[in-house]
N, C-alpha and C. Protein backbone atom coordinates (compact mmCIF):
# COMPACT_ATOMS: atom_id res chain seq x y z
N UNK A 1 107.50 126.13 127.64
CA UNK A 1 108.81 125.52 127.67
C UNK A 1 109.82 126.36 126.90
N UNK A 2 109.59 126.94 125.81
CA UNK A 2 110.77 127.52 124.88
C UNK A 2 110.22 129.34 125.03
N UNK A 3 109.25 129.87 126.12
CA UNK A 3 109.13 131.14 126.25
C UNK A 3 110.50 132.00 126.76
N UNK A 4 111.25 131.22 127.75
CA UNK A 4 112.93 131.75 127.86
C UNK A 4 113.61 131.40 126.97
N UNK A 5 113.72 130.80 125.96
CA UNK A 5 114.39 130.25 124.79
C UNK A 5 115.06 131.32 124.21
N UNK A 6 116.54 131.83 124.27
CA UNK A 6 117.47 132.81 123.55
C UNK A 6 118.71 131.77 122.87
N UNK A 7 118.33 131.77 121.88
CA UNK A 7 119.57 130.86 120.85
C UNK A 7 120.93 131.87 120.35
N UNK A 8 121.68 131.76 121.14
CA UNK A 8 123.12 132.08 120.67
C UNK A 8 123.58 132.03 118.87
N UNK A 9 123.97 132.82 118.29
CA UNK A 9 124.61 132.57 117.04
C UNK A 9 126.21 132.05 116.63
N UNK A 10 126.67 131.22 117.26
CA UNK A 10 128.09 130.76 117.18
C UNK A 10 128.48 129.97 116.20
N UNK A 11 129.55 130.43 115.77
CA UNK A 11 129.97 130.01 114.41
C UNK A 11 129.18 129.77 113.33
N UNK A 12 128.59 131.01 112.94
CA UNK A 12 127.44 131.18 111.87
C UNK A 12 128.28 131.55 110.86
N UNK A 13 127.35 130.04 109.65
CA UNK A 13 128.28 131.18 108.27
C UNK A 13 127.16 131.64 107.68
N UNK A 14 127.82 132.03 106.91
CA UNK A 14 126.73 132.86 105.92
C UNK A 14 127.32 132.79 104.42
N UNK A 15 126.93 133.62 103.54
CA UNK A 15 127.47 133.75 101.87
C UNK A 15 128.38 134.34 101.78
N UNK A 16 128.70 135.26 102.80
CA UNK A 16 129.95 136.54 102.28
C UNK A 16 131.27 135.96 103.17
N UNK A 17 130.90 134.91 103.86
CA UNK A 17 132.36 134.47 104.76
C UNK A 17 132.36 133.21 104.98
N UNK A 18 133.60 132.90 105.57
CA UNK A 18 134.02 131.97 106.02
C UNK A 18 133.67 130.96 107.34
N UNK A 19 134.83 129.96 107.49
CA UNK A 19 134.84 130.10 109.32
C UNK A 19 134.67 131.24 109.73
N UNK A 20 133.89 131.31 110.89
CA UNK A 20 134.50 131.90 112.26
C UNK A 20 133.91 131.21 112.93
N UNK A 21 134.90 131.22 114.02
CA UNK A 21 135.07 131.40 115.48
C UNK A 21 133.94 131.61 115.88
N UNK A 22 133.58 130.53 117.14
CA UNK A 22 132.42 131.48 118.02
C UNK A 22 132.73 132.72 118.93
N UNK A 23 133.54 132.76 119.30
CA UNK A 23 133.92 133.75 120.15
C UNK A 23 134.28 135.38 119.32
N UNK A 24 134.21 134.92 118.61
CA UNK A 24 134.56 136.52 117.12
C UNK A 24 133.52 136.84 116.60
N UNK A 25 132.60 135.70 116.57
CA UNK A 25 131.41 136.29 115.96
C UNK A 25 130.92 137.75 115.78
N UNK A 26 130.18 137.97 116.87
CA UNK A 26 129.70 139.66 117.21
C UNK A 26 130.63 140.23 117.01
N UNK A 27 132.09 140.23 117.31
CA UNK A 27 132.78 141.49 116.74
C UNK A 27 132.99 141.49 115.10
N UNK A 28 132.87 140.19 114.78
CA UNK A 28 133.04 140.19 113.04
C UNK A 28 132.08 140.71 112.51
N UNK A 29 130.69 140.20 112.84
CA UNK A 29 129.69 140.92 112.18
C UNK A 29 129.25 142.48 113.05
N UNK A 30 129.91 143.15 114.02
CA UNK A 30 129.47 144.06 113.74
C UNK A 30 130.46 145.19 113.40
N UNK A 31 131.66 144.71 112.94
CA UNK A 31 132.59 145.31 112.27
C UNK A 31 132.23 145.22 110.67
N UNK A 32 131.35 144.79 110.37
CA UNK A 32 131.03 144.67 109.04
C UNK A 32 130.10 146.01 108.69
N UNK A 33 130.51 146.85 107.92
CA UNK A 33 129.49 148.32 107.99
C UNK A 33 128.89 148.27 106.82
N UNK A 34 129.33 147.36 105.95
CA UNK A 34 128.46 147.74 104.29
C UNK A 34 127.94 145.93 104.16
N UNK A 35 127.21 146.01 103.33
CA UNK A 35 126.49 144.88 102.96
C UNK A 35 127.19 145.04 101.84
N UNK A 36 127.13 142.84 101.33
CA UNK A 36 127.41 142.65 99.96
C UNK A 36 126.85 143.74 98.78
N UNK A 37 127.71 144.28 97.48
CA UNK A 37 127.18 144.39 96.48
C UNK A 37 126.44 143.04 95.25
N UNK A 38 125.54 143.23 95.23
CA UNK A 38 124.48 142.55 94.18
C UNK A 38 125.12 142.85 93.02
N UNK A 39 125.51 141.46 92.27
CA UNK A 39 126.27 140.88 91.14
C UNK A 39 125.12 139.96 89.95
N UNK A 40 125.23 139.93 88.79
CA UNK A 40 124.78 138.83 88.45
C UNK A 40 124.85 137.67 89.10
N UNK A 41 125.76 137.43 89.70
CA UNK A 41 125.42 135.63 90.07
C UNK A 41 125.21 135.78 91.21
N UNK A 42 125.12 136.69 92.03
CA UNK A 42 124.26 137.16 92.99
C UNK A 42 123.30 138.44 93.28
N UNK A 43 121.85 137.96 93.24
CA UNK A 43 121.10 138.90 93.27
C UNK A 43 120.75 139.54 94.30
N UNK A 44 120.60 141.03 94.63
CA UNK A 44 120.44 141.67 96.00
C UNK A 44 119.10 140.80 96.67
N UNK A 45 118.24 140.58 96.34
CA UNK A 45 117.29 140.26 96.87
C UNK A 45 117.03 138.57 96.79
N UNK A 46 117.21 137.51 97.71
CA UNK A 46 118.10 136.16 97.29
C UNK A 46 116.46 135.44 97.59
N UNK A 47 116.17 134.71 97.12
CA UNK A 47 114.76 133.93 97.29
C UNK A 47 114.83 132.53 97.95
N UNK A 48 114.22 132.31 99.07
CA UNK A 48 113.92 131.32 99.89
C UNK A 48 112.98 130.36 98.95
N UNK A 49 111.87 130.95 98.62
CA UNK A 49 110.84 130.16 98.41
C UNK A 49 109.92 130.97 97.27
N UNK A 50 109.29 131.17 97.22
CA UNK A 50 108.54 131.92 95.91
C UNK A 50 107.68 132.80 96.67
N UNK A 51 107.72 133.04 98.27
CA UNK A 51 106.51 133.95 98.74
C UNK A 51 108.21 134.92 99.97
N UNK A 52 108.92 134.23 99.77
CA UNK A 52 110.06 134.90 100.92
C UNK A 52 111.54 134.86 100.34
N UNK A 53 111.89 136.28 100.48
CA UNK A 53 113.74 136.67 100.01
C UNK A 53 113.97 137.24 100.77
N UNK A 54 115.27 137.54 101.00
CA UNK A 54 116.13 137.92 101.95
C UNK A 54 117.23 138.33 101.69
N UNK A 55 117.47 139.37 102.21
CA UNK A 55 118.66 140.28 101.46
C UNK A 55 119.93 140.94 102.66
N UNK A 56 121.16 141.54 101.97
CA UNK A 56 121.38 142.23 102.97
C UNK A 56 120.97 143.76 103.14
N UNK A 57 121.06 144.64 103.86
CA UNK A 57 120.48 145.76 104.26
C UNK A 57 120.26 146.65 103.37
N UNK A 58 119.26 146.82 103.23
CA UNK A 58 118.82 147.26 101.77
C UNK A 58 118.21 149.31 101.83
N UNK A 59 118.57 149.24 100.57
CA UNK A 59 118.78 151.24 100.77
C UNK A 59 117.32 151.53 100.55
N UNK A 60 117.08 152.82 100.78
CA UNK A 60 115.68 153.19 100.44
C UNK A 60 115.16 153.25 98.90
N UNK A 61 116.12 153.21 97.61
CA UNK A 61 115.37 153.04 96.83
C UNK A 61 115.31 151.75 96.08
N UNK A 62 115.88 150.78 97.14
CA UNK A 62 115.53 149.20 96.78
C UNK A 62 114.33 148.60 97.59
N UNK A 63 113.84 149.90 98.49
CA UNK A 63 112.06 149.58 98.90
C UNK A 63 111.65 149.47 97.58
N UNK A 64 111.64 150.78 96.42
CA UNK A 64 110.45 150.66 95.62
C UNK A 64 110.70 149.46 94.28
N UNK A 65 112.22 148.81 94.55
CA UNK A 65 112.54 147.94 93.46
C UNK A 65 111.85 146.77 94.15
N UNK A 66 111.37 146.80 95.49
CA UNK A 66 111.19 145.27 95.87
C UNK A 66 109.63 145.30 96.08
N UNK A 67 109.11 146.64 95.46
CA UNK A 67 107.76 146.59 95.34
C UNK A 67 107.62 146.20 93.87
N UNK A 68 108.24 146.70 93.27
CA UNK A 68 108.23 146.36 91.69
C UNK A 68 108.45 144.90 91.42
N UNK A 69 108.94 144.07 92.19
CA UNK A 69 108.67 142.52 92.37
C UNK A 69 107.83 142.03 93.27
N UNK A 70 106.94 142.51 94.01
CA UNK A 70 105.70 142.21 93.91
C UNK A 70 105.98 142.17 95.83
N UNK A 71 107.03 142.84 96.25
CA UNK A 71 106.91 142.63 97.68
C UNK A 71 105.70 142.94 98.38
N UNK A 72 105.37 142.66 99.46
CA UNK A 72 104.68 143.20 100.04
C UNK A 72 103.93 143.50 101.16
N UNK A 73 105.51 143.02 101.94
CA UNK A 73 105.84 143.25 103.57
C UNK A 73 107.47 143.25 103.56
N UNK A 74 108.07 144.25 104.20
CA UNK A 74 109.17 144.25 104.27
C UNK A 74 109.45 143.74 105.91
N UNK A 75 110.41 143.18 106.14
CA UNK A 75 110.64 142.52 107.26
C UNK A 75 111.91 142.96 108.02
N UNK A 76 112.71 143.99 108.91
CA UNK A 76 113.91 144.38 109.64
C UNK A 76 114.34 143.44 110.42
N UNK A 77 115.07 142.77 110.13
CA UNK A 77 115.98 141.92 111.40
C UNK A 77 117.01 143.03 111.83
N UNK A 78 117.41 143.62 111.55
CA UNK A 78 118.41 144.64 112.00
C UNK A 78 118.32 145.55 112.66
N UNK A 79 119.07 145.77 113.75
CA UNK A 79 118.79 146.72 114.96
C UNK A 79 119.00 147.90 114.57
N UNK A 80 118.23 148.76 114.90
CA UNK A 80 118.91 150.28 114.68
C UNK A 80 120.10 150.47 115.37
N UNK A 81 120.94 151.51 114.64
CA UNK A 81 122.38 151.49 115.51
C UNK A 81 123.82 150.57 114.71
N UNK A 82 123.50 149.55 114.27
CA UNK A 82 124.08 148.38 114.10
C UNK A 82 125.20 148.82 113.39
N UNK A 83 124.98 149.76 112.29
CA UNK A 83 125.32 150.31 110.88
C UNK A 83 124.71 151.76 111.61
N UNK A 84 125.20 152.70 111.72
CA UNK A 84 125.13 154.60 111.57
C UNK A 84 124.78 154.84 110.16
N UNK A 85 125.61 154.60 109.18
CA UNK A 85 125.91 155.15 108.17
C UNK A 85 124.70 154.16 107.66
N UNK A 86 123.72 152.89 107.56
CA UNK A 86 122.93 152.22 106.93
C UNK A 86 121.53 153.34 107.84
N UNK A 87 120.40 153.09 106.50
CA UNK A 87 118.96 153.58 106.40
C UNK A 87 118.64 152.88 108.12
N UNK A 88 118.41 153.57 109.01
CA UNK A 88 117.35 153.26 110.21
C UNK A 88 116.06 152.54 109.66
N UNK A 89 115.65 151.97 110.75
CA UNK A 89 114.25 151.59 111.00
C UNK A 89 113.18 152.39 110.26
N UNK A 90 113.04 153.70 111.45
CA UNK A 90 112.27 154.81 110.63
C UNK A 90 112.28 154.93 108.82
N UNK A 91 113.45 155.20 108.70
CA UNK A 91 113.70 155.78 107.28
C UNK A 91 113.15 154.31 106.36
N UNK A 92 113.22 153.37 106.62
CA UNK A 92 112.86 151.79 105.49
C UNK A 92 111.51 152.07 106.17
N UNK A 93 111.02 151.90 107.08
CA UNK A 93 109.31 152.10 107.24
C UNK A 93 108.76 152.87 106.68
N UNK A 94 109.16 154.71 106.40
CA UNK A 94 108.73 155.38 105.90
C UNK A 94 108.66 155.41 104.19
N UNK A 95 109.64 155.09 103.88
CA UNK A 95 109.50 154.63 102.52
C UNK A 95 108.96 153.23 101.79
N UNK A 96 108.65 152.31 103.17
CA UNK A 96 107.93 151.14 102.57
C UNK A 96 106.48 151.64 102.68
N UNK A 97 106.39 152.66 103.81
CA UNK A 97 104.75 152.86 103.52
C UNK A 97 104.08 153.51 102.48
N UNK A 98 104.91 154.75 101.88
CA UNK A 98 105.05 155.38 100.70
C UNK A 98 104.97 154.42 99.39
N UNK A 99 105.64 153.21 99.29
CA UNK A 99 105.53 152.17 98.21
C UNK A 99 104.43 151.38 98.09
N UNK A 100 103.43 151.66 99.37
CA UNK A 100 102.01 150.23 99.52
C UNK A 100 102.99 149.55 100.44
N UNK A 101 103.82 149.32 101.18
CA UNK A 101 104.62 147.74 101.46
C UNK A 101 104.12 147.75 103.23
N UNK A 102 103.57 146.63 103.92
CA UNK A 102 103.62 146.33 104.73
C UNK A 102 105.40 146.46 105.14
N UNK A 103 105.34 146.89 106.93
CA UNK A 103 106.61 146.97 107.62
C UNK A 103 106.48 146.48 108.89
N UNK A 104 107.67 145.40 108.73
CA UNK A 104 107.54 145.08 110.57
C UNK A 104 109.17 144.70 110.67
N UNK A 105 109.40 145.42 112.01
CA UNK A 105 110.82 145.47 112.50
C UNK A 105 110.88 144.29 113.85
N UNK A 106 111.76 143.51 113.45
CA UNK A 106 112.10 142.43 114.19
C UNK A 106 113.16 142.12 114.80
N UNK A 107 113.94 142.89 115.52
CA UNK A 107 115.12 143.15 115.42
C UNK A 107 116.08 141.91 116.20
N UNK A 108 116.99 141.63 115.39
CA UNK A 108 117.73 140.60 116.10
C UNK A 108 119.76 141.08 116.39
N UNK A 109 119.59 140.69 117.74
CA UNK A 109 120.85 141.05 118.05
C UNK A 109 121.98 139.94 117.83
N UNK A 110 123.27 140.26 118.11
CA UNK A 110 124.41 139.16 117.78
C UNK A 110 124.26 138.41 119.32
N UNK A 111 123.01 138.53 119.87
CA UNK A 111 123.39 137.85 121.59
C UNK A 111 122.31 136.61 120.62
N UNK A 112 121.36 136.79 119.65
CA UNK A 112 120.97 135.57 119.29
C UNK A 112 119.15 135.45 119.02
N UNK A 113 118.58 134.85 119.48
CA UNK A 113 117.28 134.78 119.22
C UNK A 113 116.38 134.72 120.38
N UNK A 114 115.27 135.11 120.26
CA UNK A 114 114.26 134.80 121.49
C UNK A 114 112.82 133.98 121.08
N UNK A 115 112.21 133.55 121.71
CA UNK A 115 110.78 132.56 121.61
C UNK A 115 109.65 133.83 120.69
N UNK A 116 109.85 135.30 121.73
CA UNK A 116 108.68 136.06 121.06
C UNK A 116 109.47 136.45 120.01
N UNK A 117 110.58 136.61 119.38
CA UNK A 117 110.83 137.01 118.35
C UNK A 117 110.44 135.89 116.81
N UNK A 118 110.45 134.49 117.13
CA UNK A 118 110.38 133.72 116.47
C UNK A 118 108.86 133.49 116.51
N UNK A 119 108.03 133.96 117.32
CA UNK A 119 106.60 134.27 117.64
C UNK A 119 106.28 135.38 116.64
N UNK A 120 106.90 136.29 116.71
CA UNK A 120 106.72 137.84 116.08
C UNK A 120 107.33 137.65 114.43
N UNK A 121 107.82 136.44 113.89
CA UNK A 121 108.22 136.35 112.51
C UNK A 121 107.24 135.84 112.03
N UNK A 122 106.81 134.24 113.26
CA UNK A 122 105.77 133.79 112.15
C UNK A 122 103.84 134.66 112.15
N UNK A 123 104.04 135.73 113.03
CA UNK A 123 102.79 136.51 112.70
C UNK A 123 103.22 137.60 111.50
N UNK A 124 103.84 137.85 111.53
CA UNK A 124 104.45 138.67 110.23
C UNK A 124 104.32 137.68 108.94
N UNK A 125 104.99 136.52 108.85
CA UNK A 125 104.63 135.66 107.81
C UNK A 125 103.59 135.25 107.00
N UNK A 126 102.02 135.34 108.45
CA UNK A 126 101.14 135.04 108.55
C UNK A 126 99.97 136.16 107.83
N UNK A 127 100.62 136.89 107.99
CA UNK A 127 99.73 138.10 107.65
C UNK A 127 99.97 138.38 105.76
N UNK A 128 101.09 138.39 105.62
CA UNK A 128 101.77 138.33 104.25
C UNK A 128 101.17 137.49 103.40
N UNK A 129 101.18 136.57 104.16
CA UNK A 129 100.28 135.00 103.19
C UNK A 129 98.81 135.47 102.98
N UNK A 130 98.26 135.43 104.38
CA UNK A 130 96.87 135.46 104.29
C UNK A 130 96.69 136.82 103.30
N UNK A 131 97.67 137.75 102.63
CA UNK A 131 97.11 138.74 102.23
C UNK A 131 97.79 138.55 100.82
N UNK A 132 98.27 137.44 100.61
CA UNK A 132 98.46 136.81 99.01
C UNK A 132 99.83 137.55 98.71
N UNK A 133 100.70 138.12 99.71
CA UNK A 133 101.82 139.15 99.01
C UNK A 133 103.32 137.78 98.96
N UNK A 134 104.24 138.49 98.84
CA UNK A 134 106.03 138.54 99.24
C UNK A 134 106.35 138.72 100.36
N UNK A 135 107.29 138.30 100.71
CA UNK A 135 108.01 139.10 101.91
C UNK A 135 109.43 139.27 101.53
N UNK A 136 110.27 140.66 102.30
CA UNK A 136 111.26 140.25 102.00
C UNK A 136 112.26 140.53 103.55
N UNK A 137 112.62 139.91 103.72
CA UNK A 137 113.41 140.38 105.27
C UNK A 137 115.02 140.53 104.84
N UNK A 138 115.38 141.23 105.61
CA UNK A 138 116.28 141.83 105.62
C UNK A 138 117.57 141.89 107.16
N UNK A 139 118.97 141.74 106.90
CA UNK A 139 119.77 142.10 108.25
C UNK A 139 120.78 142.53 107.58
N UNK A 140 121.81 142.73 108.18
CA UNK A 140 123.51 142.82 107.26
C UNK A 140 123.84 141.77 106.54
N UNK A 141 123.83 140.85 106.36
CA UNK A 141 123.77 139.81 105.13
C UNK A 141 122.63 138.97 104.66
N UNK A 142 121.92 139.42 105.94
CA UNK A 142 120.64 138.48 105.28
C UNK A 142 120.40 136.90 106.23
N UNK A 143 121.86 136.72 106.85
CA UNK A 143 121.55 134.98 107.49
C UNK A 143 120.77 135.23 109.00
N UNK A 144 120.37 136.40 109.56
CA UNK A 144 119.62 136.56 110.64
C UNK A 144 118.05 136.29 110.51
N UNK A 145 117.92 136.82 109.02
CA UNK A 145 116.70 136.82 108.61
C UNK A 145 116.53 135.64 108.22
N UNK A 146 117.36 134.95 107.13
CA UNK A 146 117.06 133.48 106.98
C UNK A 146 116.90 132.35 107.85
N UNK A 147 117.86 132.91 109.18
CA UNK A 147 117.63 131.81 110.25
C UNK A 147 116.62 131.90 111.03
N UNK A 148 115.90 133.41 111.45
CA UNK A 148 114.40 133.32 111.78
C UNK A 148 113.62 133.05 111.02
N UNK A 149 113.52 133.16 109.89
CA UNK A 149 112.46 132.81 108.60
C UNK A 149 112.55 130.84 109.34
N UNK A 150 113.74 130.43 109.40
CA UNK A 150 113.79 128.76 109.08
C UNK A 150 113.26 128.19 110.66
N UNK A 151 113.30 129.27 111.71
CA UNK A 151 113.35 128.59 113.07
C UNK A 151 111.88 128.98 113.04
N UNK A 152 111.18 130.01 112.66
CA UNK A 152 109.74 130.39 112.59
C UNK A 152 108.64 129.11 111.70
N UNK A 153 109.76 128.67 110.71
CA UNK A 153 108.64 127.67 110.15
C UNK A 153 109.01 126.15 110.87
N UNK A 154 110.21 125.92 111.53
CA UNK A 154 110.56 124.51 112.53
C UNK A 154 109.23 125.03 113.23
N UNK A 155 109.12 126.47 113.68
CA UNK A 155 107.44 126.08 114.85
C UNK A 155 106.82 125.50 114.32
N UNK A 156 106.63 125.82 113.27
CA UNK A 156 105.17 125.84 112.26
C UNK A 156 104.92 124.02 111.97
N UNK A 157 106.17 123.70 112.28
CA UNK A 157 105.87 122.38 111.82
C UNK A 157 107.00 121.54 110.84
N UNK A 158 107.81 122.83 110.01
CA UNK A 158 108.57 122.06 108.64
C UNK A 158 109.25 121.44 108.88
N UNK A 159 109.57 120.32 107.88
CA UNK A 159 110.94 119.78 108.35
C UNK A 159 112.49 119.83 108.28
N UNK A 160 113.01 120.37 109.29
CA UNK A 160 114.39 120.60 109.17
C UNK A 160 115.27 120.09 108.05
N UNK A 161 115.06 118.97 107.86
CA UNK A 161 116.04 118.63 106.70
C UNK A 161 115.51 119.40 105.22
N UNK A 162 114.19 119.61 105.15
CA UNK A 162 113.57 120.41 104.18
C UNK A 162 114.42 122.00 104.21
N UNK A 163 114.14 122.56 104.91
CA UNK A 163 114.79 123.90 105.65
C UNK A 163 116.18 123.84 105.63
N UNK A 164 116.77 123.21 105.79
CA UNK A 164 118.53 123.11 105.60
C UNK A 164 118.83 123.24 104.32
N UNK A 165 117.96 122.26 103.31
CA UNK A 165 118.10 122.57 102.23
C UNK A 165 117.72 123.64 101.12
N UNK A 166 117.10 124.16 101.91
CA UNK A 166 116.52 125.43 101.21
C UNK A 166 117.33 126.39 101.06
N UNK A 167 117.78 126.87 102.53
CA UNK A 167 118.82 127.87 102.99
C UNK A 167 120.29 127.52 102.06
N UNK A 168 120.57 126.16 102.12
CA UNK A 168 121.67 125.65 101.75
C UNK A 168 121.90 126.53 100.20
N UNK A 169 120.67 126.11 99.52
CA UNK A 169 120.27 126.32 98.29
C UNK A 169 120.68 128.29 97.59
N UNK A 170 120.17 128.80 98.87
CA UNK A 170 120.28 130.37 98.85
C UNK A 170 121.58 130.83 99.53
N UNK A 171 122.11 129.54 99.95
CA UNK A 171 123.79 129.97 100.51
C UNK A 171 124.20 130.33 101.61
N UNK A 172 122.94 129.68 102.22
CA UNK A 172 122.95 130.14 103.92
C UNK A 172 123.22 128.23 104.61
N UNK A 173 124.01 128.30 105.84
CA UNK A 173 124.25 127.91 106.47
C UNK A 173 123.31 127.92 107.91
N UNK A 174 122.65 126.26 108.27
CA UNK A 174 121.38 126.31 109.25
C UNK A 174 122.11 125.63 109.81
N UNK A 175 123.28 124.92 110.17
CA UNK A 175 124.00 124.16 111.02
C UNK A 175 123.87 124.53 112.35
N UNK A 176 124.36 125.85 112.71
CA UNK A 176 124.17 126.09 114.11
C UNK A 176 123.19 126.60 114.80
N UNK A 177 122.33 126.24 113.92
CA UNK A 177 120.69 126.22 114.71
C UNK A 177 119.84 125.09 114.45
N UNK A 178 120.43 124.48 114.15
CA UNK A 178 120.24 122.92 114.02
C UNK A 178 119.35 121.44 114.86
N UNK A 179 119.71 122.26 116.15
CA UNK A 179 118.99 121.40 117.35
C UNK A 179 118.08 122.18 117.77
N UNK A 180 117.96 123.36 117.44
CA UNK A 180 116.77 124.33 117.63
C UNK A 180 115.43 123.92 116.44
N UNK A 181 115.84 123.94 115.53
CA UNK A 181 115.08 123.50 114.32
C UNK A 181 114.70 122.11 114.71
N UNK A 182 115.27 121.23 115.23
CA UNK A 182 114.82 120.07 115.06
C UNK A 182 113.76 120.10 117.09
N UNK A 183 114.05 120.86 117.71
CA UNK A 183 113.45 120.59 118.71
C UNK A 183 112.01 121.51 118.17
N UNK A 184 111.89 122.80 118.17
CA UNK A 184 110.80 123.73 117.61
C UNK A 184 109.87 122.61 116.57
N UNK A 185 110.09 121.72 115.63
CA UNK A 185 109.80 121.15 114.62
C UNK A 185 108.92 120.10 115.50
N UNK A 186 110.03 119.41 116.41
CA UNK A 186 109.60 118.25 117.06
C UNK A 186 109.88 116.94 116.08
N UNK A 187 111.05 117.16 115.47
CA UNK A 187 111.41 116.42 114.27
C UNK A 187 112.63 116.05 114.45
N UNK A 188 113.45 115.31 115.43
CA UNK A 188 114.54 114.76 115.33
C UNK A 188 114.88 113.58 114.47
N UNK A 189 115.76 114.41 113.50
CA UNK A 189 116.74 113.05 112.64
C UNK A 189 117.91 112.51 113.15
């Protein structure tokens, strides 16, 4: 039933903005070329849960800082291309393998989400756990990754209102994936 399943991202917020528009979306975020700078009251690497953080696009020598916190699968939501001037695919794989760090590239576009991609997070998740590590995923701000992290565990079972609040918590916005979470879950409130 949800194997054609592609979820649109419209009017997604995130930490670094505002409204928008559904129709601006993709050009807003991919006019965006640098990721937030990491502040005290915001840390580059933002924590979901105590086994998963999520960041925005992170340079090659914040692979070996996110091994030094105990990462130990790095996760790409971000397409190659997206960002020129940001670290490729290649280049974060090669230096996560150099650190010990599991790598898996998941790439999500501004057209939205797919069934095997939300398939392909929670085997990535799966593997992380069963191998006692971190994860940390990664996009241009980070809410691509948080919203597959949250639609990967609606499969799994969680409950959306649990998951809203989590994200909420880390400053992410699950609103407009909302009926996705609650159908994947099988948990309508």
């Amino acid at each position: 039933m949800l194997a054609g399943l592609v979820l649109a991202l419209p009017g997604c917020k995130d930490r670094n903005q505002s409204e928008r528009s559904p129709v601006q979306m993709p050009p807003i975020l991919a006019s965006m070329t640098t990721a937030p700078v990491a502040t005290k009251e915001m840390p580059m690497f933002i924590p979901l849960t105590d086994d998963i953080q999520v960041s925005p696009q992170i340079s090659l020598d914040q692979v070996a800082a996110a091994r030094a916190q105990g990462v130990t699968m790095i996760i790409n939501n971000r397409p190659d291309g997206e960002d020129p001037s940001a670290p490729q695919s290649a280049e974060i794989e090669t230096a996560a393998t150099a650190a010990g760090i599991d790598y898996v590239s998941i790439p999500v576009t501004h057209a939205g989400f797919s069934a095997p991609q939300v398939d392909a997070m929670i085997a990535a998740l799966g593997k992380a756990e069963a191998g006692g590590g971190k994860v940390l995923a990664y996009c241009r701000s980070g809410t691509r990754s948080t919203l597959l992290w949250s639609l990967a565990q609606a499969k799994k079972g969680a409950n959306p209102v649990e998951l809203t609040r989590v994200a909420a918590n880390a400053g992410y916005d699950l609103s407009p994936i909302r009926p996705m979470l609650d159908a994947l879950s099988g948990q309508v409130e």
